[in-house]
C-alpha atoms as a PDB file:
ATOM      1  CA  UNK A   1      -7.389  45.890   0.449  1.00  0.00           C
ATOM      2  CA  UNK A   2      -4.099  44.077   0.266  1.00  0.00           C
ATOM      3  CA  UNK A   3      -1.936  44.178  -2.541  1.00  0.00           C
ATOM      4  CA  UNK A   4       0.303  41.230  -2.113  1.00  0.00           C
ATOM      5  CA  UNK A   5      -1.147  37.789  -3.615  1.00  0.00           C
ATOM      6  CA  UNK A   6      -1.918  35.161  -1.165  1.00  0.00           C
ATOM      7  CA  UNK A   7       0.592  32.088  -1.344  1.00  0.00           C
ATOM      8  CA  UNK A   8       3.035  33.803  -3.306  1.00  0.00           C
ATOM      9  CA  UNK A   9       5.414  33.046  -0.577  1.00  0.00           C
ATOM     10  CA  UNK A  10       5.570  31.031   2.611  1.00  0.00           C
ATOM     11  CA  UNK A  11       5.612  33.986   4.654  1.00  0.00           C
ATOM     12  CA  UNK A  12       3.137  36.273   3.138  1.00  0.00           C
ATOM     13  CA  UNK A  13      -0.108  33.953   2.915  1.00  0.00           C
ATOM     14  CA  UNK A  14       1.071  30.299   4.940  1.00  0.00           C
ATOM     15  CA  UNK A  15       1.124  29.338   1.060  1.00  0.00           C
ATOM     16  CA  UNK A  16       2.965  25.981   0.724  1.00  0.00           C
ATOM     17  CA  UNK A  17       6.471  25.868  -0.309  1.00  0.00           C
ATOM     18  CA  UNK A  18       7.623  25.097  -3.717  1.00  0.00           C
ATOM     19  CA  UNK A  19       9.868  21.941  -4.078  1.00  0.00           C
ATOM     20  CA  UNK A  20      13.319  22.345  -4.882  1.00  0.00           C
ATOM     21  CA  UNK A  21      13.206  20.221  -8.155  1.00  0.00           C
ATOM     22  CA  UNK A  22      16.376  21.600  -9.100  1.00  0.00           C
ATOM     23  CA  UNK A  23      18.643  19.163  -7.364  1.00  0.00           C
ATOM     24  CA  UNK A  24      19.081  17.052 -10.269  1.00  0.00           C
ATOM     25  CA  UNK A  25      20.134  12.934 -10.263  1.00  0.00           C
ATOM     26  CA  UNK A  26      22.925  13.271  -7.602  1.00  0.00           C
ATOM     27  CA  UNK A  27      20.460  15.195  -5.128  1.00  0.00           C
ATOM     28  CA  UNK A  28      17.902  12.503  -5.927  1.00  0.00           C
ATOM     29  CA  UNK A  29      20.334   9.772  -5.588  1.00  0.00           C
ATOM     30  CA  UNK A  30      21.602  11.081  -2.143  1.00  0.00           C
ATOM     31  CA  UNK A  31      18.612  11.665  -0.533  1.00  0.00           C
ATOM     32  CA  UNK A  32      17.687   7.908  -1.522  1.00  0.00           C
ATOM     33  CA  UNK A  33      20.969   6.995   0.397  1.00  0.00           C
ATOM     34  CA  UNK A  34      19.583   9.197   3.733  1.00  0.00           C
ATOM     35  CA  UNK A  35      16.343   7.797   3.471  1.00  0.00           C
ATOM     36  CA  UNK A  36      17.719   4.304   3.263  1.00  0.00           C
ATOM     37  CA  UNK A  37      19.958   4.901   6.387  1.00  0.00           C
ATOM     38  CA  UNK A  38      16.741   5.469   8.339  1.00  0.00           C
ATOM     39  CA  UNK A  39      15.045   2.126   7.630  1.00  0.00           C
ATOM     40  CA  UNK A  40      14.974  -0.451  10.075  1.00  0.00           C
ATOM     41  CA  UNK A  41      15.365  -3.344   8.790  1.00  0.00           C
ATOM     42  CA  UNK A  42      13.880  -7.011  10.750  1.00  0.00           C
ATOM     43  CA  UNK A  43      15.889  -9.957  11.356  1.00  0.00           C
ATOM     44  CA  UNK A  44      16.327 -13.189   9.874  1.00  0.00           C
ATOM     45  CA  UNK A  45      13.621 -14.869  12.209  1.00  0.00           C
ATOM     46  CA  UNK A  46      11.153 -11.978  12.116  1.00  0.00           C
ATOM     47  CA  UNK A  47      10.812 -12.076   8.116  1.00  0.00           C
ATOM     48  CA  UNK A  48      10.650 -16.175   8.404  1.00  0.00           C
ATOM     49  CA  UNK A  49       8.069 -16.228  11.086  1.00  0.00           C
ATOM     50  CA  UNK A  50       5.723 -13.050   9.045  1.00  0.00           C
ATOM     51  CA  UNK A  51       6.563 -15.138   5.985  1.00  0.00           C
ATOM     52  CA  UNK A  52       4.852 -18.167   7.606  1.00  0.00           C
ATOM     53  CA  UNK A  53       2.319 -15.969   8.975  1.00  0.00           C
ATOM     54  CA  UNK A  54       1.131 -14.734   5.158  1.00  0.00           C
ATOM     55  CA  UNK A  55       1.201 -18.263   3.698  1.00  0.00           C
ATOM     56  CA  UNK A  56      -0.873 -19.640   6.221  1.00  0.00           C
ATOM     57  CA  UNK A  57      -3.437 -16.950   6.076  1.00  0.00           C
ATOM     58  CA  UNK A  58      -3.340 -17.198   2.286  1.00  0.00           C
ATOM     59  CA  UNK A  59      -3.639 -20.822   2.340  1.00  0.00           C
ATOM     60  CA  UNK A  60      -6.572 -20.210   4.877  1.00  0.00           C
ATOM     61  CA  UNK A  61      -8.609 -17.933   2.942  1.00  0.00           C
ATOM     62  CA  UNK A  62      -7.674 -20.504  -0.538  1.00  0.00           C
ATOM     63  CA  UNK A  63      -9.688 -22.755   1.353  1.00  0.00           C
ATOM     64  CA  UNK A  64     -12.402 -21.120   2.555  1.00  0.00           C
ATOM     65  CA  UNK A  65     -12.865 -19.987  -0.967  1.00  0.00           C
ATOM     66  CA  UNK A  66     -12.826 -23.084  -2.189  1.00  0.00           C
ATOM     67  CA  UNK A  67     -15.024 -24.683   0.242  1.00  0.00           C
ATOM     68  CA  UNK A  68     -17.801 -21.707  -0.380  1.00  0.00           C
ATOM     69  CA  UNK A  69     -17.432 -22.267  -3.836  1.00  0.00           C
ATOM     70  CA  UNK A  70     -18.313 -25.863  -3.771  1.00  0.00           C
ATOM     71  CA  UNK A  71     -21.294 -24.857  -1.471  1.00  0.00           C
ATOM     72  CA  UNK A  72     -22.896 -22.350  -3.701  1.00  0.00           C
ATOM     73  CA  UNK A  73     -21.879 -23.995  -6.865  1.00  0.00           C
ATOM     74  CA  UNK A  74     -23.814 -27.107  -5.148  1.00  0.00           C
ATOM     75  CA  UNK A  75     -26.938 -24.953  -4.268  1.00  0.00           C
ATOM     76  CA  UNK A  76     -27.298 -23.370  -7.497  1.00  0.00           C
ATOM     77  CA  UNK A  77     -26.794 -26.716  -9.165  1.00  0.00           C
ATOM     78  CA  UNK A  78     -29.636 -28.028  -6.954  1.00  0.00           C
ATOM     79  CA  UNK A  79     -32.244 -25.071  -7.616  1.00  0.00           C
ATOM     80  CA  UNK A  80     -31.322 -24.647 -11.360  1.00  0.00           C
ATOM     81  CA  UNK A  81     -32.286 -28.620 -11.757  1.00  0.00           C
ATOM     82  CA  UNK A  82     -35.126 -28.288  -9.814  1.00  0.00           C
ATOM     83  CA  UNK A  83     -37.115 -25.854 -12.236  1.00  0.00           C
ATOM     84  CA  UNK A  84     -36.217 -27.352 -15.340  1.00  0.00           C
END
């Protein structure tokens, strides 16, 4: 049998590694600033053109919405004044 606990330490067990939470505001605050270097960021055109693209799907599935709406509202109408 094997003394050593499992996962008390990367290397004895593949255990995961404990975060380094000890880094404080300044480490927080500076790996916010490397992260943010990485980002891509899209042009002026690309965010108008996918801004157009989510109003007209959200104006697209306001009408649908609407339009089924109507429909069953309609249908129900019909069938509840039919049995009364």
């Amino acid at each position: 049998m094997s003394t050593t606990t499992q996962g008390s330490s990367p290397e004895a067990g593949g255990g995961l590694p404990l975060p380094k939470s000890k880094r404080g505001l300044k480490g927080f605050y500076n790996e916010v600033v490397r992260e943010m270097k990485k980002v891509t960021w899209p042009t002026r055109s690309e965010t108008n053109r996918l801004t157009g693209v989510v109003l007209a799907v959200t104006i697209l599935c306001v009408t649908v919405l609407t339009v089924l709406g109507l429909l069953f509202g309609t249908i129900i109408d019909l069938l509840t004044k039919g049995t009364v």
